[in-house]
C-alpha atoms as a PDB file:
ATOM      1  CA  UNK A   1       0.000   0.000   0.000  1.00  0.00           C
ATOM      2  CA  UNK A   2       1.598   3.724  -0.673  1.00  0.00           C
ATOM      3  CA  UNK A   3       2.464   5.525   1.959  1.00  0.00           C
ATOM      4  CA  UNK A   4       1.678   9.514   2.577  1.00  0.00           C
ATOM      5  CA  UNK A   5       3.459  12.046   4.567  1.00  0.00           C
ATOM      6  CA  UNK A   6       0.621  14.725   5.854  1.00  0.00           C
ATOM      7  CA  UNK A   7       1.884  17.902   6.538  1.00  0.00           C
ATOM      8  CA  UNK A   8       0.067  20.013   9.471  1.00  0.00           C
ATOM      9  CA  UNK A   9       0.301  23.040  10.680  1.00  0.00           C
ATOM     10  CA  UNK A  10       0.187  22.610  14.190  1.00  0.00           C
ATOM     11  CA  UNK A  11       0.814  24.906  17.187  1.00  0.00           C
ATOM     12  CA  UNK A  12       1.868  24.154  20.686  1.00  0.00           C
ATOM     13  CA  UNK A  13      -2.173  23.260  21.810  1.00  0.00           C
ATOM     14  CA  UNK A  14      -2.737  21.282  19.082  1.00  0.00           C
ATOM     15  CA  UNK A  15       0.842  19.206  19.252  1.00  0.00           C
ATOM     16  CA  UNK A  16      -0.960  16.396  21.341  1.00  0.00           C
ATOM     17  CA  UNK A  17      -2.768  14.790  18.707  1.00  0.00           C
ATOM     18  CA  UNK A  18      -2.517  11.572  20.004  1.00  0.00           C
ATOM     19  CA  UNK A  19      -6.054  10.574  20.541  1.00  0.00           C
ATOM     20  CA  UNK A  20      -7.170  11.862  17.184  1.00  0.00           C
ATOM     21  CA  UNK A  21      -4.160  10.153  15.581  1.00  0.00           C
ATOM     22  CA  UNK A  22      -5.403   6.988  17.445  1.00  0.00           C
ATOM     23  CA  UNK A  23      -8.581   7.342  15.389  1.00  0.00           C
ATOM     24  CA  UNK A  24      -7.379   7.887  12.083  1.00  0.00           C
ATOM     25  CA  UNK A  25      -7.327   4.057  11.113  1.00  0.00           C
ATOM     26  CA  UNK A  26     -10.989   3.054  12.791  1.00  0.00           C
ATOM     27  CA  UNK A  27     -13.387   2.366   9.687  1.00  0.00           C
ATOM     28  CA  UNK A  28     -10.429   3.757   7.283  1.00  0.00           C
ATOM     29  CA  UNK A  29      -8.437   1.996   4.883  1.00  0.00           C
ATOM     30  CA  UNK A  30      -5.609   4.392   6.198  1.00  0.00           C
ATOM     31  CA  UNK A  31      -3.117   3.072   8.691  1.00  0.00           C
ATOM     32  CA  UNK A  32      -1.111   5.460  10.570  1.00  0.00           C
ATOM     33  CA  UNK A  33       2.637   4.909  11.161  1.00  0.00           C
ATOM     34  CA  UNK A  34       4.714   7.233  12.476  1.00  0.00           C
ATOM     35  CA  UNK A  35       5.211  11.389  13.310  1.00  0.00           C
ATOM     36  CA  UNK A  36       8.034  14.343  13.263  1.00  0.00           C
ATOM     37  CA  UNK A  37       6.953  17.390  14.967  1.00  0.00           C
ATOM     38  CA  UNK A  38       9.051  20.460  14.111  1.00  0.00           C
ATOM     39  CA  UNK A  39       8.274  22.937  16.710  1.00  0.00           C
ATOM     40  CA  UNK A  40      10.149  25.843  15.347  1.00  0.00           C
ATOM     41  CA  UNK A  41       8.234  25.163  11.549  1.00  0.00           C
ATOM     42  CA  UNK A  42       5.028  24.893  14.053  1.00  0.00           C
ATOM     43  CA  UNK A  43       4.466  22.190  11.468  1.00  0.00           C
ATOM     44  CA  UNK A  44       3.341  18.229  12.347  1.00  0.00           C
ATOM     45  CA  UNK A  45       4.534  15.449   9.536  1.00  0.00           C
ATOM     46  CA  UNK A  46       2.759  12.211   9.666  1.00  0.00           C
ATOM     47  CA  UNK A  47       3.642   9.449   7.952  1.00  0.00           C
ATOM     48  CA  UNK A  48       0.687   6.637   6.614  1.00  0.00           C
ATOM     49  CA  UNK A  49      -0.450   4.296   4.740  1.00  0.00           C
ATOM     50  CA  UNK A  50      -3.928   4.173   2.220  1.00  0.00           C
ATOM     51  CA  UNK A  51      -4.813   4.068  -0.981  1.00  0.00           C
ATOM     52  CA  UNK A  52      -5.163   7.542  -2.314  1.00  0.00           C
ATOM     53  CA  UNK A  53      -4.299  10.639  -1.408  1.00  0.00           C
ATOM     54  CA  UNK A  54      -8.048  10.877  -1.286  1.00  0.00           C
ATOM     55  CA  UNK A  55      -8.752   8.756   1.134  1.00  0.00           C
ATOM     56  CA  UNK A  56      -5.955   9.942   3.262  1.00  0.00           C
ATOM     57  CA  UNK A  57      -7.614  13.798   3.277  1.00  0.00           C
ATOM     58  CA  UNK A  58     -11.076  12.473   3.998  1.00  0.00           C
ATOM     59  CA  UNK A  59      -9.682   9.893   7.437  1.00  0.00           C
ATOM     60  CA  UNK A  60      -7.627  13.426   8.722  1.00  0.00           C
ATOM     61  CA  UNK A  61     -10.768  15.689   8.311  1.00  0.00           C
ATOM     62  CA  UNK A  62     -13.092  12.771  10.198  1.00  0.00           C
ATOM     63  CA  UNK A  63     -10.645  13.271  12.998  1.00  0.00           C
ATOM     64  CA  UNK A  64     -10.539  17.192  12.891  1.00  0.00           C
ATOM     65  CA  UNK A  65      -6.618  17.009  11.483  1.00  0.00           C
ATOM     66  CA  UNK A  66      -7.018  18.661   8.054  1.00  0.00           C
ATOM     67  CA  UNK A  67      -4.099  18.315   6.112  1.00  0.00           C
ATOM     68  CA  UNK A  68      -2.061  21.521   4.684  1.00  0.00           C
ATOM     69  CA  UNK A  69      -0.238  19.064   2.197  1.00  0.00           C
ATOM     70  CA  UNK A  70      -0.394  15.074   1.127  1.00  0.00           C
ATOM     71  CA  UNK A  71       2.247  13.842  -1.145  1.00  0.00           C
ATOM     72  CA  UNK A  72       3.121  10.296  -1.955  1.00  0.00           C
ATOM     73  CA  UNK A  73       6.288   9.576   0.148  1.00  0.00           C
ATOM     74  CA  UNK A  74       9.088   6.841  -0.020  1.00  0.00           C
ATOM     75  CA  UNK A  75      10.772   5.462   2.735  1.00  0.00           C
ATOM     76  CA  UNK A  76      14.533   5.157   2.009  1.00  0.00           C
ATOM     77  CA  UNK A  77      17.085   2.953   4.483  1.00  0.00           C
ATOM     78  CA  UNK A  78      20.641   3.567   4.925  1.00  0.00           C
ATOM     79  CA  UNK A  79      22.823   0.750   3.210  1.00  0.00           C
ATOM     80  CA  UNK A  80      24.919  -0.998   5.315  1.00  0.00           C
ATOM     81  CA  UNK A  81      27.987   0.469   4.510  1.00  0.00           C
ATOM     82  CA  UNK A  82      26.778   4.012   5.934  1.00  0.00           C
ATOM     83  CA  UNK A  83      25.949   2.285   9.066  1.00  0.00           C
ATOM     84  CA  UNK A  84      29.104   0.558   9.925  1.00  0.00           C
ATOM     85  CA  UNK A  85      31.064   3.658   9.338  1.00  0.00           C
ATOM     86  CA  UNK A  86      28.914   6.202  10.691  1.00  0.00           C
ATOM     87  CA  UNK A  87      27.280   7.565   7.413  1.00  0.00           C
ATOM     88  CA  UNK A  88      30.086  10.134   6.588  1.00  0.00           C
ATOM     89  CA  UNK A  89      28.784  12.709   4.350  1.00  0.00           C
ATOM     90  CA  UNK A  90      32.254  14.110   2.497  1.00  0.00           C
END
């Protein structure tokens, strides 16, 4: 299934989503994985899984979490090289 990253705007009342978050995926083909909260950006990224964009805007709003943004995201891992010697960026 594709994954989404959902880009909030999200102030310091609104950075405990948790309970809506916990929500998203009941009755929702969208699964919820993981979020980055960049306090400075006052902006909330959440990362899920569903099958359209779509249906990714309509399980947010049904929780009162409207999205600013959804794009179609792709998780990348660091080879095994970078993690044995400490990823080096020269």
């Amino acid at each position: 299934m594709p994954e989404y990253l959902v880009e909030l705007y999200c102030t310091s009342a609104d950075r405990d989503s948790g309970a809506a978050l916990a929500r998203l995926s009941e009755g929702s083909t969208v699964r919820y994985l993981r979020s980055i909260l960049i306090p400075g950006d006052e902006t909330c990224l959440h990362l899920v899984e569903g099958g359209s964009a779509e249906q990714v805007a309509k399980a947010f709003e049904q929780v009162g979490l409207p999205a600013d943004r959804i794009v179609e995201a792709f998780g990348l891992q660091a080879s095994a090289t970078d993690a044995t010697e400490g990823g080096s960026h020269d």
